[in-house]
N, C-alpha and C. Protein backbone atom coordinates (compact mmCIF):
# COMPACT_ATOMS: atom_id res chain seq x y z
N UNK A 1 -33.34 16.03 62.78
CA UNK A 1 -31.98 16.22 63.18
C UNK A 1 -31.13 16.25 61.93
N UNK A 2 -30.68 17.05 62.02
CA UNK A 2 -29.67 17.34 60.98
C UNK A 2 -28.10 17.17 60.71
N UNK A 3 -27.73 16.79 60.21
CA UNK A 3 -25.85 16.09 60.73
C UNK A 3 -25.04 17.24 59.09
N UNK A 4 -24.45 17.56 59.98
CA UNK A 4 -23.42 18.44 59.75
C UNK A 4 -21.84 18.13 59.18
N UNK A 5 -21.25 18.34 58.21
CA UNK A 5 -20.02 17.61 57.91
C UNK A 5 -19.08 19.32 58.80
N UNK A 6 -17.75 18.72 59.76
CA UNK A 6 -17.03 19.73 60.03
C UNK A 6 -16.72 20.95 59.31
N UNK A 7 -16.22 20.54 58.07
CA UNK A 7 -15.69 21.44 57.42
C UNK A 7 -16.75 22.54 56.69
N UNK A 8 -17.83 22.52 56.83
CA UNK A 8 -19.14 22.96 56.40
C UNK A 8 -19.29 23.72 57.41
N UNK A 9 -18.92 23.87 58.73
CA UNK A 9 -18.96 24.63 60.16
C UNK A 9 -18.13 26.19 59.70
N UNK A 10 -19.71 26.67 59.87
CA UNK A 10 -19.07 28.52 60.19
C UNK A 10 -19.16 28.89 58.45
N UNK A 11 -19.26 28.01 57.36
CA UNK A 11 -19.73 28.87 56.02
C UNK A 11 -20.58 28.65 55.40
N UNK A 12 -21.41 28.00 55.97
CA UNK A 12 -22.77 28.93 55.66
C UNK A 12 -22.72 27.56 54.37
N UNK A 13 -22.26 26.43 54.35
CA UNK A 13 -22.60 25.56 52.90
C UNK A 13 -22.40 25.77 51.85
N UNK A 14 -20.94 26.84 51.88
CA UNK A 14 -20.42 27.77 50.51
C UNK A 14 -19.66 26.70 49.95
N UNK A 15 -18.84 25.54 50.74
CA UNK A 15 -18.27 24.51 50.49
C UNK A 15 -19.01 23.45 49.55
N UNK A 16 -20.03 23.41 49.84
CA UNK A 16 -20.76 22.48 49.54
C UNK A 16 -21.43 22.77 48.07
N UNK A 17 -21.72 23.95 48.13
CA UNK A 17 -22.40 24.58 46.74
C UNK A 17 -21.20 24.44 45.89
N UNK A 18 -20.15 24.84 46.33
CA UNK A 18 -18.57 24.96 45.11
C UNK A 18 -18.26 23.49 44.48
N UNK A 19 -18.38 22.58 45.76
CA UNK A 19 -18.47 21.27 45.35
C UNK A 19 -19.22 20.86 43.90
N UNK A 20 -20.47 21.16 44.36
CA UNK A 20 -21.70 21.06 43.06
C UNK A 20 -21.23 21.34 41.90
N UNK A 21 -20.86 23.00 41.67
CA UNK A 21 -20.83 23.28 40.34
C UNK A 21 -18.97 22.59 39.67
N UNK A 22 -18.53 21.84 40.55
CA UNK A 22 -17.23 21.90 39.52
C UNK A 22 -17.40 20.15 39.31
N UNK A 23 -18.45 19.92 39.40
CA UNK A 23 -19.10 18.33 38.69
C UNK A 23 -19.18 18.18 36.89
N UNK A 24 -18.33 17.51 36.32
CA UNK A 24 -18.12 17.66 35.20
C UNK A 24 -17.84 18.50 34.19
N UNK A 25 -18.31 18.40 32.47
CA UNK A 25 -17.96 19.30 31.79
C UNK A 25 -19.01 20.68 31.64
N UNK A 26 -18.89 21.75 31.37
CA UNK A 26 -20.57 22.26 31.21
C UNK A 26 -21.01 21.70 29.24
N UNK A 27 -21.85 22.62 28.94
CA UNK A 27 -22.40 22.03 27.59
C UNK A 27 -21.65 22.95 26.52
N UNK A 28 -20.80 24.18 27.30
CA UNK A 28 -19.84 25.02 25.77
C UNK A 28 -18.78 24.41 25.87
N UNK A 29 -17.93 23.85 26.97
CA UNK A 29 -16.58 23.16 27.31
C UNK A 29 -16.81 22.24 25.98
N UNK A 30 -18.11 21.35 26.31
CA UNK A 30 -18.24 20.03 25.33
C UNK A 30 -18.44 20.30 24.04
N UNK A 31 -18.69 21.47 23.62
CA UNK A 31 -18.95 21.77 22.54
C UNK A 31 -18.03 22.21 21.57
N UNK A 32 -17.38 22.65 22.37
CA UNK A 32 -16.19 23.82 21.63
C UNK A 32 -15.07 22.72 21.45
N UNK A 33 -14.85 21.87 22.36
CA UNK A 33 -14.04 20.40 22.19
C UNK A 33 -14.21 19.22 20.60
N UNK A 34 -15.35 19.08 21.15
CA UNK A 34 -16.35 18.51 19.81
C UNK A 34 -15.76 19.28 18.40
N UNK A 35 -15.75 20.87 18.63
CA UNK A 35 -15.53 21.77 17.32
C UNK A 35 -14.45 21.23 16.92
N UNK A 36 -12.92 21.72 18.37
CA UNK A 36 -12.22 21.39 17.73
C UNK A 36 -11.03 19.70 17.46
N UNK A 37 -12.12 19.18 18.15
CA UNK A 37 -11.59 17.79 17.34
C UNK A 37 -12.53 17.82 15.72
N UNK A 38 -13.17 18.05 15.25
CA UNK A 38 -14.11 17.75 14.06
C UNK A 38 -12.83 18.47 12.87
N UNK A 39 -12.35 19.49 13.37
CA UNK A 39 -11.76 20.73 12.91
C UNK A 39 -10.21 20.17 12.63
N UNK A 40 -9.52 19.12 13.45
CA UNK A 40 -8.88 18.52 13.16
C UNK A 40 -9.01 17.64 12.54
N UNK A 41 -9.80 16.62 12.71
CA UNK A 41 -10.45 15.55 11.41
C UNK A 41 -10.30 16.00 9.86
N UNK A 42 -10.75 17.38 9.72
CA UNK A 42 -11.32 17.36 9.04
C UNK A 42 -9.76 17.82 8.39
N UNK A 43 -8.67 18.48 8.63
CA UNK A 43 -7.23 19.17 7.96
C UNK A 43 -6.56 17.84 7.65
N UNK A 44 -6.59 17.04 8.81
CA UNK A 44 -5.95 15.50 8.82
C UNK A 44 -6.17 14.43 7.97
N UNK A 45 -7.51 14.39 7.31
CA UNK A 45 -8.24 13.29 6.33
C UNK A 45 -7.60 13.14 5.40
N UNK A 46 -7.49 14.60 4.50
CA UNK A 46 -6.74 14.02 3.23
C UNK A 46 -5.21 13.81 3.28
N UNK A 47 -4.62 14.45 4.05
CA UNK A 47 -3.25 13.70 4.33
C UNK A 47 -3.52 12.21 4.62
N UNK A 48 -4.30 11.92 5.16
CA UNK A 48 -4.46 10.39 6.13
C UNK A 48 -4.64 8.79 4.33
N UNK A 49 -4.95 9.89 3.61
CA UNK A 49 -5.54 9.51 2.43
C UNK A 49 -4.16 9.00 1.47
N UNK A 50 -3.61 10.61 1.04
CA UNK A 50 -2.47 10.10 0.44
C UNK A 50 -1.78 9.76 0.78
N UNK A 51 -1.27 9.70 2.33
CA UNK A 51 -0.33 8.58 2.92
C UNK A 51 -0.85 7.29 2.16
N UNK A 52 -2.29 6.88 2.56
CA UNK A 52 -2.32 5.22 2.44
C UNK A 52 -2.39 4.99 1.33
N UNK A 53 -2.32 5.59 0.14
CA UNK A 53 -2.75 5.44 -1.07
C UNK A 53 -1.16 5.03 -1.36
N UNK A 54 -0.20 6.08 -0.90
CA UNK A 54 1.50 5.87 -0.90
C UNK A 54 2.27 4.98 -1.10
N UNK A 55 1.94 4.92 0.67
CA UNK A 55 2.08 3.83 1.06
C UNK A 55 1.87 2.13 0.37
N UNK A 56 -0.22 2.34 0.14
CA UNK A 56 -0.33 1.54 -1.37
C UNK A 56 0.91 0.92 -2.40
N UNK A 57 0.94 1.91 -3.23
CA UNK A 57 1.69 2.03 -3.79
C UNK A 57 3.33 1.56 -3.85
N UNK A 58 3.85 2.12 -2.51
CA UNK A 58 5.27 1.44 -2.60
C UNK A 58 5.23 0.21 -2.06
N UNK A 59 4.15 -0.66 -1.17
CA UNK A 59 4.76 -2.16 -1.01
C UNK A 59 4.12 -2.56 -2.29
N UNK A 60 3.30 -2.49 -3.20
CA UNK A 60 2.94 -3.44 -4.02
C UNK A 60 4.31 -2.90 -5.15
N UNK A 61 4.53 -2.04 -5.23
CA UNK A 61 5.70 -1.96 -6.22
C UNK A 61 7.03 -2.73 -5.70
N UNK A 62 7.45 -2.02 -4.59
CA UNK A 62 8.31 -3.56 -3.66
C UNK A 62 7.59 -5.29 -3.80
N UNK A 63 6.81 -5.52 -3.95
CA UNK A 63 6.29 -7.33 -4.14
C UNK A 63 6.68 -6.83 -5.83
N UNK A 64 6.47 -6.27 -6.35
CA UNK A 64 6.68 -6.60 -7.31
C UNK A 64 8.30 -6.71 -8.19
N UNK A 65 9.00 -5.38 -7.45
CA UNK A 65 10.28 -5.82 -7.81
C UNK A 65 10.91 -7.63 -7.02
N UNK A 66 10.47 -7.43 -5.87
CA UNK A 66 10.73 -8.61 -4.98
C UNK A 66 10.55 -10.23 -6.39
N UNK A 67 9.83 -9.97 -6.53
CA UNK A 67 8.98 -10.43 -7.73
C UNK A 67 9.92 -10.61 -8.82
N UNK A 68 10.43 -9.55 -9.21
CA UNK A 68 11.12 -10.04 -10.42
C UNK A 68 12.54 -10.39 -10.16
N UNK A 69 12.97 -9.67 -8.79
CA UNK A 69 14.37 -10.60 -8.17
C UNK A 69 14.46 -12.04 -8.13
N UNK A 70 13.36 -12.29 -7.60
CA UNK A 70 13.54 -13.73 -7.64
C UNK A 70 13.13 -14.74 -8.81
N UNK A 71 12.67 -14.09 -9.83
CA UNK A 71 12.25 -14.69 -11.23
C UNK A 71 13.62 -14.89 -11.51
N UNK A 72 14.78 -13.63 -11.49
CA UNK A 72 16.20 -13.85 -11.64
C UNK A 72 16.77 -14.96 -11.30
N UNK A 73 16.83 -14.94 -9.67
CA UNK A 73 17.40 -15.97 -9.03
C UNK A 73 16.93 -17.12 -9.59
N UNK A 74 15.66 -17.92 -9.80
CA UNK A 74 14.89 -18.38 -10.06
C UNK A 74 15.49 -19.03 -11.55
N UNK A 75 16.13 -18.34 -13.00
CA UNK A 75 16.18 -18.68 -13.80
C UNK A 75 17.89 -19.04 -13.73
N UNK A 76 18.12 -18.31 -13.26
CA UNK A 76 20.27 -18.75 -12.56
C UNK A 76 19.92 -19.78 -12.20
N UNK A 77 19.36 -20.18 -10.80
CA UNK A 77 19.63 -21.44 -10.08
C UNK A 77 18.80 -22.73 -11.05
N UNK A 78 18.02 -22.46 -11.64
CA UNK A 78 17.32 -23.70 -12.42
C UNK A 78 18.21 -23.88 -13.70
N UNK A 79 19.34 -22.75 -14.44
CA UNK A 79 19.85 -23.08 -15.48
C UNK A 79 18.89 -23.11 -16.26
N UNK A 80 17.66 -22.61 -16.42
CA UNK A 80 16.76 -22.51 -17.33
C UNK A 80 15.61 -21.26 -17.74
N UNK A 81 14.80 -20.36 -18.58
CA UNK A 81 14.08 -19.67 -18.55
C UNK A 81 12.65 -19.19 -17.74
N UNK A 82 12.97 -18.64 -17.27
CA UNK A 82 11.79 -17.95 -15.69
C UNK A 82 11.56 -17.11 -16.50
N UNK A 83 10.17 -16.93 -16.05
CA UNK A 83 9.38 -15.57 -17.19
C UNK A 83 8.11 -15.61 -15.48
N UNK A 84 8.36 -13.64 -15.31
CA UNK A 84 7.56 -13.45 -14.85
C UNK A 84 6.34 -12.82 -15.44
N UNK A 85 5.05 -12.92 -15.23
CA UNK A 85 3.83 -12.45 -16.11
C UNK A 85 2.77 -11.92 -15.61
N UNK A 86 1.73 -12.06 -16.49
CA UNK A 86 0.74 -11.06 -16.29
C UNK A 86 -0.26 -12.33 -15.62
N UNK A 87 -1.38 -12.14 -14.15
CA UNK A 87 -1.89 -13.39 -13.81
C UNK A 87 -2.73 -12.49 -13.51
N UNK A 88 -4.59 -13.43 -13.46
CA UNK A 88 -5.30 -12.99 -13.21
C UNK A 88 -5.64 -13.74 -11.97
N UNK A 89 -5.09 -14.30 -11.91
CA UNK A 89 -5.46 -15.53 -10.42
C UNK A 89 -4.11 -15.72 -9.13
N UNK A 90 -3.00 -15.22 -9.75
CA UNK A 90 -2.20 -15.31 -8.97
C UNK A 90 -1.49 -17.16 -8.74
N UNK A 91 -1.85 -17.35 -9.96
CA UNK A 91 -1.51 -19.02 -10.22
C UNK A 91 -0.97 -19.74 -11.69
N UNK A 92 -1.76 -19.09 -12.55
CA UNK A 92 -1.43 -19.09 -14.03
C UNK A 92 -0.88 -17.52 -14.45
N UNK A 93 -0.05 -17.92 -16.10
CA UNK A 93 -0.16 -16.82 -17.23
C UNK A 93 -1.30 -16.62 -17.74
N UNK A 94 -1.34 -15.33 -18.23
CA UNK A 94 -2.04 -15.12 -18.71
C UNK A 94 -2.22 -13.58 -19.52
N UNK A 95 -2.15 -13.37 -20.81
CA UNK A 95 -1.93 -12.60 -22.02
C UNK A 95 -2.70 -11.38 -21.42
N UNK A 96 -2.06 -10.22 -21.45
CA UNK A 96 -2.86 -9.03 -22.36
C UNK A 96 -1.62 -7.23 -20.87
N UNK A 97 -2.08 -6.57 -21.47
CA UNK A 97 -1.00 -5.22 -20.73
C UNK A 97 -1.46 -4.42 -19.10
N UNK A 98 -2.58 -4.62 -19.07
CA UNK A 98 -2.92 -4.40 -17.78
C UNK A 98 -2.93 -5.93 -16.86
N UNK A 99 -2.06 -5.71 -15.80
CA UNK A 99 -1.79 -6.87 -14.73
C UNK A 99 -2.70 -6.92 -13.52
N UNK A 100 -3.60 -7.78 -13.23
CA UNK A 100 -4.03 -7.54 -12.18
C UNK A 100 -3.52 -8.17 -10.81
N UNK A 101 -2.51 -9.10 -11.62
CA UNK A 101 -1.61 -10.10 -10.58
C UNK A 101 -0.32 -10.44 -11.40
N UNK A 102 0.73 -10.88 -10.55
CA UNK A 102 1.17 -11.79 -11.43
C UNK A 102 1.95 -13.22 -10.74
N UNK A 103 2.60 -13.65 -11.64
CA UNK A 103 3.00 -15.54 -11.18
C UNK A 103 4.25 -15.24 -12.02
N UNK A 104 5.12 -16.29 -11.18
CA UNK A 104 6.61 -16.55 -12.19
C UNK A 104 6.67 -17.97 -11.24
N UNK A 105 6.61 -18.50 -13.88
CA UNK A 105 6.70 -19.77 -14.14
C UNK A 105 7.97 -20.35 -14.31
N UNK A 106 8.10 -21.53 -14.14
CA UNK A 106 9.75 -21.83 -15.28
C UNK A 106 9.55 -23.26 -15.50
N UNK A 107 10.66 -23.89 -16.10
CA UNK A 107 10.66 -24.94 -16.83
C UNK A 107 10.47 -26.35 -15.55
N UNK A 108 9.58 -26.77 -15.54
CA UNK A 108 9.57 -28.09 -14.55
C UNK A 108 10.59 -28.95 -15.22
N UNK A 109 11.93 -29.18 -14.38
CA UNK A 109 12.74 -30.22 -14.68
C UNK A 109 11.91 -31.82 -15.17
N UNK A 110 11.29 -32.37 -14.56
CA UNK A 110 10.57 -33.69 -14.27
C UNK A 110 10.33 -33.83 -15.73
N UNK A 111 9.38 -32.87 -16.59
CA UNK A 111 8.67 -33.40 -17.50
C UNK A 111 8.33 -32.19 -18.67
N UNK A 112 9.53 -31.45 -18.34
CA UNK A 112 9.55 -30.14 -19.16
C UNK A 112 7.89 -28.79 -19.14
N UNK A 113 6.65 -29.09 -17.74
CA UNK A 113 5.99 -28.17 -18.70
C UNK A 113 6.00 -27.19 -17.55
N UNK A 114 5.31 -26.04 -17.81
CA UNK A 114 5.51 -24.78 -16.89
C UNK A 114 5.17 -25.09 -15.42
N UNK A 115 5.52 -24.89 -14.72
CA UNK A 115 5.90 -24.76 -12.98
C UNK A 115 5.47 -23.55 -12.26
N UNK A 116 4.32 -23.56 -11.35
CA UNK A 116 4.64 -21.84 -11.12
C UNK A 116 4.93 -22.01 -9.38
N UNK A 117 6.31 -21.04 -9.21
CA UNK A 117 7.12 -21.01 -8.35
C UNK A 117 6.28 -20.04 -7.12
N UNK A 118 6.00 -18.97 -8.08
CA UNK A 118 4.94 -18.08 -6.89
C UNK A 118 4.04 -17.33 -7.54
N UNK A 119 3.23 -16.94 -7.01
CA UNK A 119 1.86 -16.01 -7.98
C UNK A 119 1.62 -14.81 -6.50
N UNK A 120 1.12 -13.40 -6.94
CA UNK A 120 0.36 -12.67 -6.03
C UNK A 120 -0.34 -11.99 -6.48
N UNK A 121 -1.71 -11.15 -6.13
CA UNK A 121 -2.50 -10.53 -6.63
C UNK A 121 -2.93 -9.09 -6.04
N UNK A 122 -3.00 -7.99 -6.65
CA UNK A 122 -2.61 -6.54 -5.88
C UNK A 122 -4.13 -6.29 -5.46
N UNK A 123 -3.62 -4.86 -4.38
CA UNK A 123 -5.23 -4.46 -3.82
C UNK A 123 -5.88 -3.85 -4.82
N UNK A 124 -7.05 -3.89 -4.32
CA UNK A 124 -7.91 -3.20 -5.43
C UNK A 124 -7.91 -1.99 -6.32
N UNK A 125 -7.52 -0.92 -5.83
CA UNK A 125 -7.20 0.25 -6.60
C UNK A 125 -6.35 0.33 -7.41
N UNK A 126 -5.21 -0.63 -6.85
CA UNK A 126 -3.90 -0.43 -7.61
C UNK A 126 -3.71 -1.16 -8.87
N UNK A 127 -3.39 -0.22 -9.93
CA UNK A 127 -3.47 -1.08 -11.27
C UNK A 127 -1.77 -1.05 -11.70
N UNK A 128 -1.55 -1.95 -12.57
CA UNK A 128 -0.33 -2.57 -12.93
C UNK A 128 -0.19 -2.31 -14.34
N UNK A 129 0.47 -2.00 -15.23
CA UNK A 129 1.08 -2.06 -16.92
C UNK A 129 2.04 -2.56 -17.22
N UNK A 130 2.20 -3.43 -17.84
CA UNK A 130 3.59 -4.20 -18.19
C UNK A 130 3.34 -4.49 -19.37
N UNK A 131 4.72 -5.32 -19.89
CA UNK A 131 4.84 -5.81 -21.06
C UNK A 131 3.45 -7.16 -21.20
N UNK A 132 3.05 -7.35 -22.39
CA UNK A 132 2.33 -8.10 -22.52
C UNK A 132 2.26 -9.46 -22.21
N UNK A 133 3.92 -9.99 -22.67
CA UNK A 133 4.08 -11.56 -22.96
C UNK A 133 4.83 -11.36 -21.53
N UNK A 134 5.20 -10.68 -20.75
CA UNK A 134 5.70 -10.83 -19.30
C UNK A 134 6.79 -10.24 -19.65
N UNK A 135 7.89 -11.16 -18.38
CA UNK A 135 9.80 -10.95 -18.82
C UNK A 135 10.27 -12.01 -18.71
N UNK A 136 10.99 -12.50 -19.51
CA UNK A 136 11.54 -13.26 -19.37
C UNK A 136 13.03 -13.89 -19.32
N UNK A 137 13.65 -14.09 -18.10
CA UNK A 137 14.78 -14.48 -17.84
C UNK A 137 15.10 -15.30 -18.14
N UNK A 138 16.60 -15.36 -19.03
CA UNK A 138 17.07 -16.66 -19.57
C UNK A 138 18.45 -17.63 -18.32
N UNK A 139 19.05 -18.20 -18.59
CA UNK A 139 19.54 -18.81 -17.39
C UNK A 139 20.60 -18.26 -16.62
N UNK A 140 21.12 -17.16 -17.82
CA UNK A 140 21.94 -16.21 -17.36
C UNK A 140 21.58 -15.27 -16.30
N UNK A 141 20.03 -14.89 -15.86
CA UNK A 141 19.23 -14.03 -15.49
C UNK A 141 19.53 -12.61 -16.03
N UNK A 142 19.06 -12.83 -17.55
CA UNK A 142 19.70 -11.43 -18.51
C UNK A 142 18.32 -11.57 -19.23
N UNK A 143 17.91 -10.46 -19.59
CA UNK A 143 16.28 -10.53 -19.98
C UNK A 143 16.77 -9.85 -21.60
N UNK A 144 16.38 -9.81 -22.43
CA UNK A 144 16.96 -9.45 -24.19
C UNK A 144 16.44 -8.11 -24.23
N UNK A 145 15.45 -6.90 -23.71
CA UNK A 145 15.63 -5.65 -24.04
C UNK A 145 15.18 -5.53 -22.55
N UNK A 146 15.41 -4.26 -21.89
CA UNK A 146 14.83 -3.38 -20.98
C UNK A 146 13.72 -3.31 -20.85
N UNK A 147 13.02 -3.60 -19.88
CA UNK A 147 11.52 -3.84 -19.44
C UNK A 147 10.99 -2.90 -18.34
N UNK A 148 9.79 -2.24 -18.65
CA UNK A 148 9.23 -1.35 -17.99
C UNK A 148 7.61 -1.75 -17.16
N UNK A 149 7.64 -1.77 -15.34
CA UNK A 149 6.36 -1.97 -15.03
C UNK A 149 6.07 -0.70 -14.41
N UNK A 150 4.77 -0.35 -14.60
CA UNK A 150 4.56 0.54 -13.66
C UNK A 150 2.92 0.50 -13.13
N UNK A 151 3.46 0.77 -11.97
CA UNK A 151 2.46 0.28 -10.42
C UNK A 151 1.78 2.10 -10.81
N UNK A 152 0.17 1.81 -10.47
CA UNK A 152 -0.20 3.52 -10.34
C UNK A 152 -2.35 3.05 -9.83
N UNK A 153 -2.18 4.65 -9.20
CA UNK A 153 -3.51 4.51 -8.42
C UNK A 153 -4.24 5.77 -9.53
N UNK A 154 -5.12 5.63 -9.51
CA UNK A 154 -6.11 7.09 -10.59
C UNK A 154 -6.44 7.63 -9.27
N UNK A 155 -5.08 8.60 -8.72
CA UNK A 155 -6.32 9.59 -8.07
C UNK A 155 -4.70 10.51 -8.12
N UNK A 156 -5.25 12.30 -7.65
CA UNK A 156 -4.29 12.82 -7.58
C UNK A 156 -3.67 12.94 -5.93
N UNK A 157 -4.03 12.08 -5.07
CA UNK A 157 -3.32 11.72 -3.80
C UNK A 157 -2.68 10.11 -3.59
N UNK A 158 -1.70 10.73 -3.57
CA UNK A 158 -0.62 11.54 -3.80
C UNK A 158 -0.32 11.99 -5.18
N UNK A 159 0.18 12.99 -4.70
CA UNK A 159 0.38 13.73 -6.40
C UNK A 159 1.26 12.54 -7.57
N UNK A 160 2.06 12.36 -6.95
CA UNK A 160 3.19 11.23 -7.62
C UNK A 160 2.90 9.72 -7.46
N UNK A 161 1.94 9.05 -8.55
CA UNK A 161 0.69 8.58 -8.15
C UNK A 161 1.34 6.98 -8.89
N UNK A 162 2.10 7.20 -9.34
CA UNK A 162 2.86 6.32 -10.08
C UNK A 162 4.23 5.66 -9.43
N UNK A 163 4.67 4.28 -9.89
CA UNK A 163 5.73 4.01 -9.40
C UNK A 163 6.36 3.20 -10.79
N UNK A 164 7.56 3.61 -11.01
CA UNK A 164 8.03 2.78 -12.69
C UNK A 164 8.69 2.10 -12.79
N UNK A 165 9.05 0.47 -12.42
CA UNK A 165 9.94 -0.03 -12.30
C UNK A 165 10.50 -0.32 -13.73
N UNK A 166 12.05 -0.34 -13.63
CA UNK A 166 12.65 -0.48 -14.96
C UNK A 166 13.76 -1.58 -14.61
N UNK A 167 13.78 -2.31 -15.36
CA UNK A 167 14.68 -3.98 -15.50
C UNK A 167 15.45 -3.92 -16.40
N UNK A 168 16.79 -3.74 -16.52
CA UNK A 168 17.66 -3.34 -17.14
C UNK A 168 18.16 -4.59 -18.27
N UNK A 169 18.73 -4.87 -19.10
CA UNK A 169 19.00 -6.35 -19.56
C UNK A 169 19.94 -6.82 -18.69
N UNK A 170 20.86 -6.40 -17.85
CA UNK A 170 21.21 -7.31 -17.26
C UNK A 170 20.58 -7.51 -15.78
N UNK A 171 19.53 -7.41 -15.73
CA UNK A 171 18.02 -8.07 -14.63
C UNK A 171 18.47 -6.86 -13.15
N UNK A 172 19.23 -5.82 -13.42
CA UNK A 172 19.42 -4.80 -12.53
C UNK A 172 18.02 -4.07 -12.66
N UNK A 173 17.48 -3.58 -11.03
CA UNK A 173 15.88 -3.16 -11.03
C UNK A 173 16.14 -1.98 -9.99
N UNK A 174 15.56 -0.74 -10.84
CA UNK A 174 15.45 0.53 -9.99
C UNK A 174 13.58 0.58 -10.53
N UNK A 175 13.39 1.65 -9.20
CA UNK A 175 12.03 2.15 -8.91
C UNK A 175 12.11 3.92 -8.72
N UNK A 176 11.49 4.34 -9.46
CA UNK A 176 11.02 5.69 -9.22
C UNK A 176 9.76 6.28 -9.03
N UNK A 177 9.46 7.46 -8.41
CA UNK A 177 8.08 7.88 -8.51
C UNK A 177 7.76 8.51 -9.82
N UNK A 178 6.68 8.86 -10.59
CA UNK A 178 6.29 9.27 -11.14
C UNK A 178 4.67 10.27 -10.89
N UNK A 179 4.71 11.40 -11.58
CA UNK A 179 3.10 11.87 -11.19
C UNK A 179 2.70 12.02 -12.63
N UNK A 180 1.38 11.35 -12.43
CA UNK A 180 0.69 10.62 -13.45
C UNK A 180 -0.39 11.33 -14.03
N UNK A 181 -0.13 12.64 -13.35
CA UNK A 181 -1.35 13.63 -13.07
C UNK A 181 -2.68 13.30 -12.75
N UNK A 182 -2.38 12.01 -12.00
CA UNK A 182 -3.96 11.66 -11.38
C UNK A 182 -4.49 10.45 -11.87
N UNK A 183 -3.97 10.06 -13.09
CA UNK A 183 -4.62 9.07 -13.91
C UNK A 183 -3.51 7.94 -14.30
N UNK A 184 -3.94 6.70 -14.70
CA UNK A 184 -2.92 5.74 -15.10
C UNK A 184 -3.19 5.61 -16.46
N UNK A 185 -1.65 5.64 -17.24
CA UNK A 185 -1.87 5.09 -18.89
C UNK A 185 -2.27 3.87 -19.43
């Protein structure tokens, strides 16, 4: 005995067959989909790249001006010399022109010896150049010549691969891009 759905009455199971074939994707639908998502991946990547590299780039140059704002503040409100520097630990000074971190020290009232107020240490790619002996703010927050850092990634994404912060003597801080042609000095 055979059971019959109504609507299947009088065609012959043409209903039923149409049913069948519109069951999922076929195997060119999935394929040609597949193409063109891969096809987008693939235009999208290196944009996706020098965005983050950019991006990179401008918050660690922002911590770093952030950084020397408050070395300012820092040497005003203590009435004494704040020197921000070169740190390899993000805790101490420490000598030489490539930064891989840095810390700003100042004078511990208590017992006169260095204090460090804050330290941070950048992501990996991103390399730092500064002055050697740091900067150092006197209580005025006036630094004695014009001081140059600049934040930069070795690659040519983004083209403008560089960021240059410049500290004016009177502790005024602008940031620009720079293209480095790919490489850091």
């Amino acid at each position: 005995m055979s059971v019959s759905h109504p609507s299947d009455a009088g065609s012959g199971g043409a209903v039923h067959r149409r049913r069948q074939r519109q069951r999922g994707f076929t195997l060119i639908e999935l394929m040609v989909t597949i193409a063109v998502i891969a096809i987008l991946s693939a235009i999208a990547a290196p944009s996706m790249v020098s965005l983050m590299n950019s991006n990179r780039l401008s918050s660690t140059a922002g911590e770093l001006t952030a950084a020397a704002q408050l070395a300012r503040v820092e040497a005003i409100r203590r009435n004494s010399p704040v020197r921000l520097c070169r740190s390899t630990d993000g805790t101490t000074c420490s000598n030489g022109a490539d930064w891989g971190g840095w810390a700003i020290v100042g004078n511990n009232n208590l017992d006169d010896s260095e204090e460090v107020v804050r330290g941070g240490l950048f992501p990996g790619n991103v390399q730092l150049a500064g002055p050697a002996g740091g900067i150092t703010f006197n209580s005025a927050g006036l630094i004695p010549s014009a001081q140059v850092l600049t934040v930069c990634i070795p690659t040519t994404r983004p083209v403008e691969n560089q960021r240059v912060i410049t500290i004016s003597v009177a502790g005024h801080i602008t940031t620009e891009r720079a293209d480095g042609g790919g490489a850091c000095s």
